[in-house]
N, C-alpha and C. Protein backbone atom coordinates (compact mmCIF):
# COMPACT_ATOMS: atom_id res chain seq x y z
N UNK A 1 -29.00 41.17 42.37
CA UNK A 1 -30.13 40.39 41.92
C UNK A 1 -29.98 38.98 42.50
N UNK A 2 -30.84 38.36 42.73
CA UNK A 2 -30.84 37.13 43.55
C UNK A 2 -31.10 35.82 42.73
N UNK A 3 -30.70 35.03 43.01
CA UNK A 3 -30.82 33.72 42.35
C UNK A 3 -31.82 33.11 40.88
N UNK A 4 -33.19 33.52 41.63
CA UNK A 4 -34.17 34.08 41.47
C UNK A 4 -34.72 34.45 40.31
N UNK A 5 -34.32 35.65 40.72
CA UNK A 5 -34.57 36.84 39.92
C UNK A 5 -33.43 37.01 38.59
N UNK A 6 -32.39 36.08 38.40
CA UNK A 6 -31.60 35.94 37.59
C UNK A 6 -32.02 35.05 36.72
N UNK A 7 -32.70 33.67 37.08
CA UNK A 7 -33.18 32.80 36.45
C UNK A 7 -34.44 33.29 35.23
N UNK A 8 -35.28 33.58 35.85
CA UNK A 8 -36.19 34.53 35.50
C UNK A 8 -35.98 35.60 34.11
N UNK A 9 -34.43 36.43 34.77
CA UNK A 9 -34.30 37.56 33.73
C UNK A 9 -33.70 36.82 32.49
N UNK A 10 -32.58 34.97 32.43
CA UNK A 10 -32.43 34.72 31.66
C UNK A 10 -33.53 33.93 30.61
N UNK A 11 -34.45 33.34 31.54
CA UNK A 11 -35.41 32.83 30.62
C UNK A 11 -36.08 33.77 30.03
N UNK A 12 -36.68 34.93 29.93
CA UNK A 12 -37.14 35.97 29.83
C UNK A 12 -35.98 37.01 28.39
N UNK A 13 -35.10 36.47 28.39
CA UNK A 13 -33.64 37.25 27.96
C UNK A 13 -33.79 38.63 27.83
N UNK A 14 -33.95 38.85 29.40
CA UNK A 14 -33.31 40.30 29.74
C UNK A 14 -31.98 40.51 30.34
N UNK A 15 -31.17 39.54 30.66
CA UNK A 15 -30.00 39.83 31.08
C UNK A 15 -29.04 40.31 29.97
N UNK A 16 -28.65 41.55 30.29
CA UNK A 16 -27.49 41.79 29.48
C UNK A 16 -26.47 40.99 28.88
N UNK A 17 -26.02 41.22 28.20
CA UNK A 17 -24.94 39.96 27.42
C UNK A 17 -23.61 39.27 28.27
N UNK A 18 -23.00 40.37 28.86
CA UNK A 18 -22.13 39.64 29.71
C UNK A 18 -22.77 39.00 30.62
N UNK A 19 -23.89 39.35 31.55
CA UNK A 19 -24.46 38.77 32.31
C UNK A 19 -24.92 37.13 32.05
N UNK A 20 -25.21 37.43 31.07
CA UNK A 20 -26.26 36.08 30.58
C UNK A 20 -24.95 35.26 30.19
N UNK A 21 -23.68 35.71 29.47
CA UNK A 21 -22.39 34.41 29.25
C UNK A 21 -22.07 34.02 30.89
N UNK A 22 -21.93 34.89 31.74
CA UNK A 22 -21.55 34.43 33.39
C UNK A 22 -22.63 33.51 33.80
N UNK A 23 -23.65 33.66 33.42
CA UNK A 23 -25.14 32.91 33.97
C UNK A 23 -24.99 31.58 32.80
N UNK A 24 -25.09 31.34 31.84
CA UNK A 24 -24.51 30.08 31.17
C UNK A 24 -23.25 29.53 31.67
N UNK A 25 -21.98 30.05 31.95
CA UNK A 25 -20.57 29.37 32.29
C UNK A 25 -21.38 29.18 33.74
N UNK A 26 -21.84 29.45 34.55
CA UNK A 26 -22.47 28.93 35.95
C UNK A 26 -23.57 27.82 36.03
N UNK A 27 -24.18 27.77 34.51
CA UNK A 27 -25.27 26.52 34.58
C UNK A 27 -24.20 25.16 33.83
N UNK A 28 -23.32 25.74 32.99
CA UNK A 28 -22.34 24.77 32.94
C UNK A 28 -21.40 23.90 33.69
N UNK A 29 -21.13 24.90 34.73
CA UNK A 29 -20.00 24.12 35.93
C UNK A 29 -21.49 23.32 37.14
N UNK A 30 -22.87 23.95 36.73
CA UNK A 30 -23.71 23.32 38.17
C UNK A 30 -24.79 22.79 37.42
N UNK A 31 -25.05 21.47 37.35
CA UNK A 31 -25.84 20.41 36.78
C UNK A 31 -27.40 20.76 37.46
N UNK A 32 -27.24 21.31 38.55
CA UNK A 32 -28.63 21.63 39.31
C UNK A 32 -29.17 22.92 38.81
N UNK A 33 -28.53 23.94 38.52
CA UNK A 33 -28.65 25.21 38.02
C UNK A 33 -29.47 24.72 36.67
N UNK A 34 -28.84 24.01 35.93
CA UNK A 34 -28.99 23.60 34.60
C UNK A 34 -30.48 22.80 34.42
N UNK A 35 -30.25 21.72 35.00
CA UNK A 35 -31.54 21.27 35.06
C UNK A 35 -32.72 21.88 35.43
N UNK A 36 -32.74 22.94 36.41
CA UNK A 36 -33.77 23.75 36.66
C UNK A 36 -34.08 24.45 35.38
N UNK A 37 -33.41 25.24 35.05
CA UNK A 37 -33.17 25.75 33.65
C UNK A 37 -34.34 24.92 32.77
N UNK A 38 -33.80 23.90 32.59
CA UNK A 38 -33.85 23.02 31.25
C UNK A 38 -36.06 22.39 31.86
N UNK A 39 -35.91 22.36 33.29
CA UNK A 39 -37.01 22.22 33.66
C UNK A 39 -38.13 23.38 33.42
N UNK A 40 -37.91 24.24 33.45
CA UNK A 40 -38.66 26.14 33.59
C UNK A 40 -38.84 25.77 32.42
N UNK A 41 -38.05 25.61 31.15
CA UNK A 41 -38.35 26.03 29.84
C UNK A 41 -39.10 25.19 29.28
N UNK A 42 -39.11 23.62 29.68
CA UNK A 42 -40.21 22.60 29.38
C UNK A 42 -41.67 23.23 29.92
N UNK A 43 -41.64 23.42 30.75
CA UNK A 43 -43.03 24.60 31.59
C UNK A 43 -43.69 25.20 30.69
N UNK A 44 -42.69 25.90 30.40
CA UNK A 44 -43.23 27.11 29.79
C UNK A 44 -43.38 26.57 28.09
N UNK A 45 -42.79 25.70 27.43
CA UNK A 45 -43.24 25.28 26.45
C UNK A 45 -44.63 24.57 26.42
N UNK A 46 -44.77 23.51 27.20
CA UNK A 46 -46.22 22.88 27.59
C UNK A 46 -47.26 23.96 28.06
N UNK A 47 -47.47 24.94 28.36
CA UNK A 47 -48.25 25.75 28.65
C UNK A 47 -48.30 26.42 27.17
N UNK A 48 -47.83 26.77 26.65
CA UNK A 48 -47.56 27.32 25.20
C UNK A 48 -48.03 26.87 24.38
N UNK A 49 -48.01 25.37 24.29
CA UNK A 49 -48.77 24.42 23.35
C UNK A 49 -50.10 24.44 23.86
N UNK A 50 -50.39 24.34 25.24
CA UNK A 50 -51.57 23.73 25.83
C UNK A 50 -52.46 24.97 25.23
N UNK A 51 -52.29 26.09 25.27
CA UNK A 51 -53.48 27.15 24.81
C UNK A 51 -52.98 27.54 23.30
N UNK A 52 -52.27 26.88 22.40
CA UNK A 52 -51.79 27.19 21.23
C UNK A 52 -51.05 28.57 20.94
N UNK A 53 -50.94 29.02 22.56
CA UNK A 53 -50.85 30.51 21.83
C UNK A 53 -49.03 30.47 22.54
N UNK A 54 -48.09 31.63 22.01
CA UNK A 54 -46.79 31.69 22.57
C UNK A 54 -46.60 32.98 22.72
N UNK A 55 -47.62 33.91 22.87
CA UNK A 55 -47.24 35.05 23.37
C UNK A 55 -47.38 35.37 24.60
N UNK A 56 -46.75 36.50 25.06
CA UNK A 56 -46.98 36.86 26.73
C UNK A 56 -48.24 36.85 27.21
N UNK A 57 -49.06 37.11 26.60
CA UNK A 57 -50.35 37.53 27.36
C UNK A 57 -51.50 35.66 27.35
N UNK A 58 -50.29 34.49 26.72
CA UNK A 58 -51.44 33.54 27.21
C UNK A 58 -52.00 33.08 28.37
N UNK A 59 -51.14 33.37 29.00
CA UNK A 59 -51.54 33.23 30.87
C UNK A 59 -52.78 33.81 31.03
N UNK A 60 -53.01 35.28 30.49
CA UNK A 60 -54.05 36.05 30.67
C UNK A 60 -55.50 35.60 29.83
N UNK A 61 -55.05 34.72 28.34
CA UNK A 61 -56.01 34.17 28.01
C UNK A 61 -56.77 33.12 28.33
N UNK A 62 -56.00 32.44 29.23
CA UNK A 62 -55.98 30.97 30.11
C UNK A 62 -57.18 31.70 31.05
N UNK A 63 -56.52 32.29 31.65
CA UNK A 63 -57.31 32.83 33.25
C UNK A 63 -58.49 33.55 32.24
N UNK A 64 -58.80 34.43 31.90
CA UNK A 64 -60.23 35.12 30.82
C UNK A 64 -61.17 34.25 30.60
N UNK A 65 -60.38 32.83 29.78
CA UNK A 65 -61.31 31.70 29.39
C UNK A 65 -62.13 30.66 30.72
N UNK A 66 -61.05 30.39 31.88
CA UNK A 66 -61.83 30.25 33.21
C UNK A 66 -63.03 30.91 33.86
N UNK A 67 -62.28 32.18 33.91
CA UNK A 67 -63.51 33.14 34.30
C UNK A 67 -64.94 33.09 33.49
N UNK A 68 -64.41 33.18 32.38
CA UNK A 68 -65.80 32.58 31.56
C UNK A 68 -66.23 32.10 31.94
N UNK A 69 -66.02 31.13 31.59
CA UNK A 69 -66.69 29.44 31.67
C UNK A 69 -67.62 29.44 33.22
N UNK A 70 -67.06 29.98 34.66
CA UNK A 70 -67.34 29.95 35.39
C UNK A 70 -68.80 30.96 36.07
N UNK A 71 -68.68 31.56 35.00
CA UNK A 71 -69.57 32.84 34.67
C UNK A 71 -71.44 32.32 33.84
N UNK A 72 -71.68 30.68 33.52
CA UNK A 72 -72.36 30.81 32.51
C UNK A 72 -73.28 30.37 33.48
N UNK A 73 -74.51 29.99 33.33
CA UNK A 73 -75.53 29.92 34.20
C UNK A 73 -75.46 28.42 34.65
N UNK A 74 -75.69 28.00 36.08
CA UNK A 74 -75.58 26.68 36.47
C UNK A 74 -77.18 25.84 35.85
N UNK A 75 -76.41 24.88 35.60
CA UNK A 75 -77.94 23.95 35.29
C UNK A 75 -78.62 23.55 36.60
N UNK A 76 -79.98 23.87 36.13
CA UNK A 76 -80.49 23.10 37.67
C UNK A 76 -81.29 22.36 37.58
N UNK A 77 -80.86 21.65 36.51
CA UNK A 77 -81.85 20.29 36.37
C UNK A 77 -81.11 19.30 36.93
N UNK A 78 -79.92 19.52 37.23
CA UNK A 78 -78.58 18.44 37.87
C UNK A 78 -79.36 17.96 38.82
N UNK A 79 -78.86 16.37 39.15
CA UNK A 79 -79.26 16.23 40.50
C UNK A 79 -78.17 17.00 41.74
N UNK A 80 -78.44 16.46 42.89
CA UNK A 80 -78.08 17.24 43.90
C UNK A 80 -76.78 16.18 44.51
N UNK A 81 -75.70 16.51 44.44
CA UNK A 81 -74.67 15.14 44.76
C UNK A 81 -73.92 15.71 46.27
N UNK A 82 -74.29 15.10 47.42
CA UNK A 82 -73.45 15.18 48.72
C UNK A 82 -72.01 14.80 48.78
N UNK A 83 -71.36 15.58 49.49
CA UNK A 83 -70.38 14.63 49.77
C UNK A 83 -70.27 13.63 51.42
N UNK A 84 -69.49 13.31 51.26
CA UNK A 84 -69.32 11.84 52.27
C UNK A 84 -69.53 12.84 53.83
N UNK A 85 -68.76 13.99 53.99
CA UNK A 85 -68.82 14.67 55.33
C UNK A 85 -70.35 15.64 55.05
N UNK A 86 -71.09 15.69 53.93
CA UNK A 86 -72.40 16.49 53.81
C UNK A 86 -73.44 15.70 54.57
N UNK A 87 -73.17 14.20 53.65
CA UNK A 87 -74.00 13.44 54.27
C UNK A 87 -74.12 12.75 55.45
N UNK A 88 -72.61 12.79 56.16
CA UNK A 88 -72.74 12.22 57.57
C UNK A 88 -73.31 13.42 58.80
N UNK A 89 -73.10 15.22 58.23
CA UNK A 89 -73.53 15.94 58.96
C UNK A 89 -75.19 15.90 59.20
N UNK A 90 -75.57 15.32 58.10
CA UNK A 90 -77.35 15.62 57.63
C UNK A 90 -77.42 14.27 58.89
N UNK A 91 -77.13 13.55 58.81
CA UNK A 91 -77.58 12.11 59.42
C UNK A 91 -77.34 12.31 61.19
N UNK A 92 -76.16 12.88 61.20
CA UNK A 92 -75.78 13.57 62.43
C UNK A 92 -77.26 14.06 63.23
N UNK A 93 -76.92 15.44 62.63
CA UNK A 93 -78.31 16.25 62.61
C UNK A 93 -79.78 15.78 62.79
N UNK A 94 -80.60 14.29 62.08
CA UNK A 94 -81.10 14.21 62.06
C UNK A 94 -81.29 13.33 63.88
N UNK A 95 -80.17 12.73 63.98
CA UNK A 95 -80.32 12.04 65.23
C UNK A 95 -80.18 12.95 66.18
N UNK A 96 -79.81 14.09 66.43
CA UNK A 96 -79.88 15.49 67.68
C UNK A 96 -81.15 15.72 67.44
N UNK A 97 -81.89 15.51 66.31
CA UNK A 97 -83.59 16.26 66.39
C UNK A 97 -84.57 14.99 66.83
N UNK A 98 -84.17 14.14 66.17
CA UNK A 98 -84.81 12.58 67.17
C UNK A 98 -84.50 12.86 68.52
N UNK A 99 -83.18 12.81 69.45
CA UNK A 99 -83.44 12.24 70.77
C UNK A 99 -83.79 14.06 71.35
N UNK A 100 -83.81 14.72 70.62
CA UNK A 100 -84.05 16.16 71.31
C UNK A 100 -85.87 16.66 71.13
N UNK A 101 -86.00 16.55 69.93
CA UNK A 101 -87.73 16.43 70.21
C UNK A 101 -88.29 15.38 70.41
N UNK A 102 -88.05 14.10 70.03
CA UNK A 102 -89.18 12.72 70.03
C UNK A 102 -89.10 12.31 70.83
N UNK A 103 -87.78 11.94 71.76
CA UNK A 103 -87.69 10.81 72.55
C UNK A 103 -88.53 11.32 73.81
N UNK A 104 -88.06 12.44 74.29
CA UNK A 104 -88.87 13.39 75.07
C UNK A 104 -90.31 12.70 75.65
N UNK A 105 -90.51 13.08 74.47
CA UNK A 105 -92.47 12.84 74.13
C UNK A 105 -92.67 11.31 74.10
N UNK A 106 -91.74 10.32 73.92
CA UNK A 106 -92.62 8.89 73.86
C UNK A 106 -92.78 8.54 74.91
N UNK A 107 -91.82 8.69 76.02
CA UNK A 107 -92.13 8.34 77.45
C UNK A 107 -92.99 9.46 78.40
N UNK A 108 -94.25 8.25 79.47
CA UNK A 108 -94.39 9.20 80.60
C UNK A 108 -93.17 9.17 81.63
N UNK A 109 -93.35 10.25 82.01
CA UNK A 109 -92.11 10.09 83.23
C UNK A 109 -92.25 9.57 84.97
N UNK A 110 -93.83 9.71 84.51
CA UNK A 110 -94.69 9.35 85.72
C UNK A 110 -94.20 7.48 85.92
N UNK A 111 -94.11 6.88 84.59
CA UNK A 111 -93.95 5.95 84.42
C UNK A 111 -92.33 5.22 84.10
N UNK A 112 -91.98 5.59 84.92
CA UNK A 112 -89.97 5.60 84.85
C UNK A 112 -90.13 4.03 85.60
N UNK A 113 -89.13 3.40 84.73
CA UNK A 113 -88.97 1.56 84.91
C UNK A 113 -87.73 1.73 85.95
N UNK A 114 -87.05 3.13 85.90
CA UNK A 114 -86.18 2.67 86.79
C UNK A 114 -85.51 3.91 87.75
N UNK A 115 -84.60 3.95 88.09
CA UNK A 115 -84.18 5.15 89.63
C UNK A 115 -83.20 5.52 89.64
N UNK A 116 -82.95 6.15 89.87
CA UNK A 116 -81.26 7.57 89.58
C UNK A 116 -81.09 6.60 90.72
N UNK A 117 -79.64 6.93 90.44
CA UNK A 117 -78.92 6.44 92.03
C UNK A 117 -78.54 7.69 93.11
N UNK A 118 -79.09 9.08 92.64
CA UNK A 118 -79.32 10.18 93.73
C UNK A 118 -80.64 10.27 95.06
N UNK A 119 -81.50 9.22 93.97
CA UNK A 119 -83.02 9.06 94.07
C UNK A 119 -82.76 8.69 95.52
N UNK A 120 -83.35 9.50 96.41
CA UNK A 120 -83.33 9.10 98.21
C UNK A 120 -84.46 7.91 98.39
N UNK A 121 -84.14 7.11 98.74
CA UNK A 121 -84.60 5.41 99.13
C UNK A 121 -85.06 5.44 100.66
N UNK A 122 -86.50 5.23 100.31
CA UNK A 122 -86.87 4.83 102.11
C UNK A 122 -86.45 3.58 102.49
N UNK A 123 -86.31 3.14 103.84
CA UNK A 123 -85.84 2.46 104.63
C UNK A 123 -84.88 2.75 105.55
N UNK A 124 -84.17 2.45 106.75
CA UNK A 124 -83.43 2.70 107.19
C UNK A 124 -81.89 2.64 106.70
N UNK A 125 -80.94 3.09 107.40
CA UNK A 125 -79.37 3.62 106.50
C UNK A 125 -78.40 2.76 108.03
N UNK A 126 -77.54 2.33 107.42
CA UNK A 126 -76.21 2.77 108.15
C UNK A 126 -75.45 3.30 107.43
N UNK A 127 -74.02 4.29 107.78
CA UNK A 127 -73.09 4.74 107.75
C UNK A 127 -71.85 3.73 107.78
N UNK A 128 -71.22 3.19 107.34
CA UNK A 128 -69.96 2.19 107.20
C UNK A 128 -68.65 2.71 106.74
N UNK A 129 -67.42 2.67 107.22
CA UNK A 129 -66.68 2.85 106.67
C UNK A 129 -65.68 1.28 106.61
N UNK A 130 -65.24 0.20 105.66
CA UNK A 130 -64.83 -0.70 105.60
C UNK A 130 -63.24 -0.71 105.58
N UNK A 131 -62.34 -1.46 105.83
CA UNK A 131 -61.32 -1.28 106.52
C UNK A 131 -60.83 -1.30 104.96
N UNK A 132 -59.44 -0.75 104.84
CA UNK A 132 -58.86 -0.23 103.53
C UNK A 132 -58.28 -1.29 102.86
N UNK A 133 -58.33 -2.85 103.86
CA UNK A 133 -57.45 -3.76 103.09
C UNK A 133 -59.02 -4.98 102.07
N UNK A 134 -60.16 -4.16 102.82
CA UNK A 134 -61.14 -5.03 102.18
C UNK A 134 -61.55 -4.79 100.79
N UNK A 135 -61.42 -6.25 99.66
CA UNK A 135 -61.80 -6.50 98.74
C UNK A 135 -63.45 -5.95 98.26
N UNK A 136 -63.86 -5.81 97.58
CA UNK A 136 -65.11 -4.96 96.81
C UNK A 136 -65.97 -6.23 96.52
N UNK A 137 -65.70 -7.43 96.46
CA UNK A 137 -66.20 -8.89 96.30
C UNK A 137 -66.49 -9.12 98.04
N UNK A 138 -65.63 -8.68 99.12
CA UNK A 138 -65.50 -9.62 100.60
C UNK A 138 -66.80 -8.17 100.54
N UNK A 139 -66.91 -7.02 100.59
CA UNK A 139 -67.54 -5.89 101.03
C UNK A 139 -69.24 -6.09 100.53
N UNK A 140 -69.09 -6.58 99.25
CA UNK A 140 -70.56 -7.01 98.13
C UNK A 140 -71.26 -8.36 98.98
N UNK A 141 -70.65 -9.62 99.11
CA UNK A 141 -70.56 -10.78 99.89
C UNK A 141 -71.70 -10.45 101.06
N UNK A 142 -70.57 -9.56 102.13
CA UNK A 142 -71.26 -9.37 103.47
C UNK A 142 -72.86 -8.74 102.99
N UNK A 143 -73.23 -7.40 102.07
CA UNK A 143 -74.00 -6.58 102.71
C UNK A 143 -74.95 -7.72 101.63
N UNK A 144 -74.89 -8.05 100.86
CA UNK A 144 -76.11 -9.18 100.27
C UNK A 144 -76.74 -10.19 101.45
N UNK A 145 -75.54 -10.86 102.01
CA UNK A 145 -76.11 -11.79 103.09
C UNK A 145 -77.30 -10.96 104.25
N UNK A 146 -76.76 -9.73 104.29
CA UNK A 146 -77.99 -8.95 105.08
C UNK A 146 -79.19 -8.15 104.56
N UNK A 147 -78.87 -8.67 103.01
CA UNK A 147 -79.83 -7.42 102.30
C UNK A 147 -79.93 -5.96 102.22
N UNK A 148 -78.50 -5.71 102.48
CA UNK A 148 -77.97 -3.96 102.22
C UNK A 148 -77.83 -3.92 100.79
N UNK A 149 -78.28 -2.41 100.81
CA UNK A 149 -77.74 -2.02 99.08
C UNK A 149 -76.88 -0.88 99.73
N UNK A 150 -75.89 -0.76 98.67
CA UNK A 150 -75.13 0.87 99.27
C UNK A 150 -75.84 1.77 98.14
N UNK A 151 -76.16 2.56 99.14
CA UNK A 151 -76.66 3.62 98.66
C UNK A 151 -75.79 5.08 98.24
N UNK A 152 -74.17 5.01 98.57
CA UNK A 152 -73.91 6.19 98.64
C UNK A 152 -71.92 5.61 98.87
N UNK A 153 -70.81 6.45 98.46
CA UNK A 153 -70.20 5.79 98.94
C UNK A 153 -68.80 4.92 97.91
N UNK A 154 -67.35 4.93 98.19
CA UNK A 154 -67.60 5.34 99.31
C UNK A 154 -66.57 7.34 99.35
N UNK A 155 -67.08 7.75 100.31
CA UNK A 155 -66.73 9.30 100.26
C UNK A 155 -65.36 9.36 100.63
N UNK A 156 -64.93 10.96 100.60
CA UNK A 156 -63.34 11.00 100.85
C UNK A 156 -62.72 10.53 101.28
N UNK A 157 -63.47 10.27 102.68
CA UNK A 157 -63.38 9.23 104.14
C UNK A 157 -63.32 8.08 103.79
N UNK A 158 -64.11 7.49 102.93
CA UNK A 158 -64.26 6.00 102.76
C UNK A 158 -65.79 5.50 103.58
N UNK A 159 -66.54 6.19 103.43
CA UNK A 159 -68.17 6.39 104.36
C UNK A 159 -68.47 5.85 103.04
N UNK A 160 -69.03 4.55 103.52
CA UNK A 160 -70.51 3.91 102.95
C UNK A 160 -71.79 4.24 103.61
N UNK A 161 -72.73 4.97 102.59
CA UNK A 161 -74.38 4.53 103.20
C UNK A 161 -75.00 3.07 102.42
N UNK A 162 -75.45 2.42 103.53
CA UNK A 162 -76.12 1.14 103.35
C UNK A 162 -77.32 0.92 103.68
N UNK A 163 -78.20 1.36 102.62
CA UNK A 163 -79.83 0.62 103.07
C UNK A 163 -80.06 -0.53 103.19
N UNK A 164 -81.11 -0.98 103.64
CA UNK A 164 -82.03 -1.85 104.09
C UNK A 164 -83.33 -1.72 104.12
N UNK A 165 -84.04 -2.80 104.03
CA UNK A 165 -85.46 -3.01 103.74
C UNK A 165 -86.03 -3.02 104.99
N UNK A 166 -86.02 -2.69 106.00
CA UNK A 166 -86.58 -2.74 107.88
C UNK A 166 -85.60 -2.57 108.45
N UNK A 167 -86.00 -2.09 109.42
CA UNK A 167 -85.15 -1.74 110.81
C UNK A 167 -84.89 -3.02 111.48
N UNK A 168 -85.15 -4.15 111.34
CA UNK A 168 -85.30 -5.24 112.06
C UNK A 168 -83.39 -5.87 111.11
N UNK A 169 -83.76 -5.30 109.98
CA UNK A 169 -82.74 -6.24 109.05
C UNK A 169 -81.39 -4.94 109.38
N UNK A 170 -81.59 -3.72 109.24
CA UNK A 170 -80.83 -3.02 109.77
C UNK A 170 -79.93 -3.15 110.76
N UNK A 171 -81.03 -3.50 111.76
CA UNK A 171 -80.56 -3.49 113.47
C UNK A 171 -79.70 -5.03 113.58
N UNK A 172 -80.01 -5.88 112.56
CA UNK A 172 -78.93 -7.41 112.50
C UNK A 172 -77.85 -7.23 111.62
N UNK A 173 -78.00 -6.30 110.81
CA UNK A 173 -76.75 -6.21 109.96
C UNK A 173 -75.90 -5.07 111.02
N UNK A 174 -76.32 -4.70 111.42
CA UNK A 174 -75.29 -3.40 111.98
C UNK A 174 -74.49 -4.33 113.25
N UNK A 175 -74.99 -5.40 114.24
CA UNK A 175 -74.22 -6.42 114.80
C UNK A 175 -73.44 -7.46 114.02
N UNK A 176 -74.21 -7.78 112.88
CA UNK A 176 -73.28 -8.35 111.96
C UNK A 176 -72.02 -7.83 111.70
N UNK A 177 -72.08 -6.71 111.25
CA UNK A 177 -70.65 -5.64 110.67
C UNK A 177 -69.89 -5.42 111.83
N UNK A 178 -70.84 -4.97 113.19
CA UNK A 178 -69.75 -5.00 113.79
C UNK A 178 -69.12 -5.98 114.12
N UNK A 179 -69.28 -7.06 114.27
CA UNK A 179 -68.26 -8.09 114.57
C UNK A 179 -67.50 -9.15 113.67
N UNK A 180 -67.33 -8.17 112.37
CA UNK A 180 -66.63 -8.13 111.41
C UNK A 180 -65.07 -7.26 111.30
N UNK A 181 -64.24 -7.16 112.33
CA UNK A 181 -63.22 -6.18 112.67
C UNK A 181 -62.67 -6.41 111.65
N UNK A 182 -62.37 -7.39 110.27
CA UNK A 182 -61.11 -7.71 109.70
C UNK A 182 -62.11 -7.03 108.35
N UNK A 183 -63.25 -6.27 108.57
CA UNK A 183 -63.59 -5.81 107.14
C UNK A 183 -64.52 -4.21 107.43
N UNK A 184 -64.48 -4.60 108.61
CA UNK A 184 -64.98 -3.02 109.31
C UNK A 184 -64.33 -2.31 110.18
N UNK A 185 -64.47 -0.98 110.07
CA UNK A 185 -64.08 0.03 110.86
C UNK A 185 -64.42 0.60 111.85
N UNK A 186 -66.25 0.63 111.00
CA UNK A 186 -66.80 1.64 111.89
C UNK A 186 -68.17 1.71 111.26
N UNK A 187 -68.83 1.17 112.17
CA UNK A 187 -70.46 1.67 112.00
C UNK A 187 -71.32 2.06 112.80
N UNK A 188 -72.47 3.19 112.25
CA UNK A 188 -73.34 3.74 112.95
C UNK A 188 -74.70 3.61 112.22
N UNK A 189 -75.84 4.02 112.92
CA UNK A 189 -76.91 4.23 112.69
C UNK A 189 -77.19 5.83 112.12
N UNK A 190 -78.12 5.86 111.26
CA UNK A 190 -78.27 7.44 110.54
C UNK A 190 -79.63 7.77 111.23
């Protein structure tokens, strides 16, 4: 029999008589044994009092009287009480049905204020690739002074596309860049 199952059979006093003097001389020599002991039987007294009753079967009257109780018809005049994660799901929820049906519908699209940056841009292009030691401020600098936007860039390679507003501004920025060796590599016309 196991530890356990000894404790158990003495609170219970089913251990045979010698058993149960070996199981006392062992809660005597072990203060931990003992106290457990002395703890179980406070348990089981407070449960004893708590349903007035001290026979075996109050456990069973405990649990009967739950079941009851749980059994009687809910009021439904109660109000309705959320909790803190009910009500942040509802609020959640309500903002996926705003930007998923409404927002949709308030804008024309015909009437878009503004442009993907996939959005293909007329004007003419160069191709750039800028030398690897150039700053993103020295690179911004140059293509403003010519009125480039990059359009694209930069790729595995390090390929910038750079629009422009005319071929005229194109065709001066692309002599510009090139004779920029300490920030260019390499430019072409598209």
């Amino acid at each position: 029999m196991d530890r356990e199952d000894r404790l158990l059979a003495y609170l219970q006093n089913r251990l045979p008589a010698e058993e149960r003097e070996e199981f006392e001389a062992e809660m005597a020599a072990n203060r931990g044994l003992a106290a457990e002991v002395a703890a179980l039987r406070a348990v089981r007294a407070e449960l004893a009092a708590e349903d007035g009753l001290s026979r075996p079967d109050a456990g069973w009257a405990r649990l009967s009287a739950a079941l009851d109780a749980e059994s009687e018809p809910a009021n439904l005049n109660r109000p309705v009480r959320l909790s803190l994660w009910q009500a942040a799901g509802l609020v959640v929820a309500a903002v996926m049905l705003w930007q998923i049906a409404i927002v949709p519908n308030l804008t024309d699209p015909g009437d878009a204020e503004y442009q993907t940056v996939t959005e293909d841009r007329t004007g003419p292009v160069l191709q750039v690739i800028f030398d690897a030691d150039a700053s993103m401020g020295e690179i911004s600098a140059l293509l403003r002074s010519h009125d480039g936007t990059i359009l694209d860039g930069p790729s595995a390679l390090g390929l910038y596309r750079i629009a422009f507003p005319d071929a005229a501004r194109r065709t001066a920025a692309s002599a510009a860049l090139a004779d920029r060796p300490d920030l260019v590599d390499t430019v072409t016309s598209e």
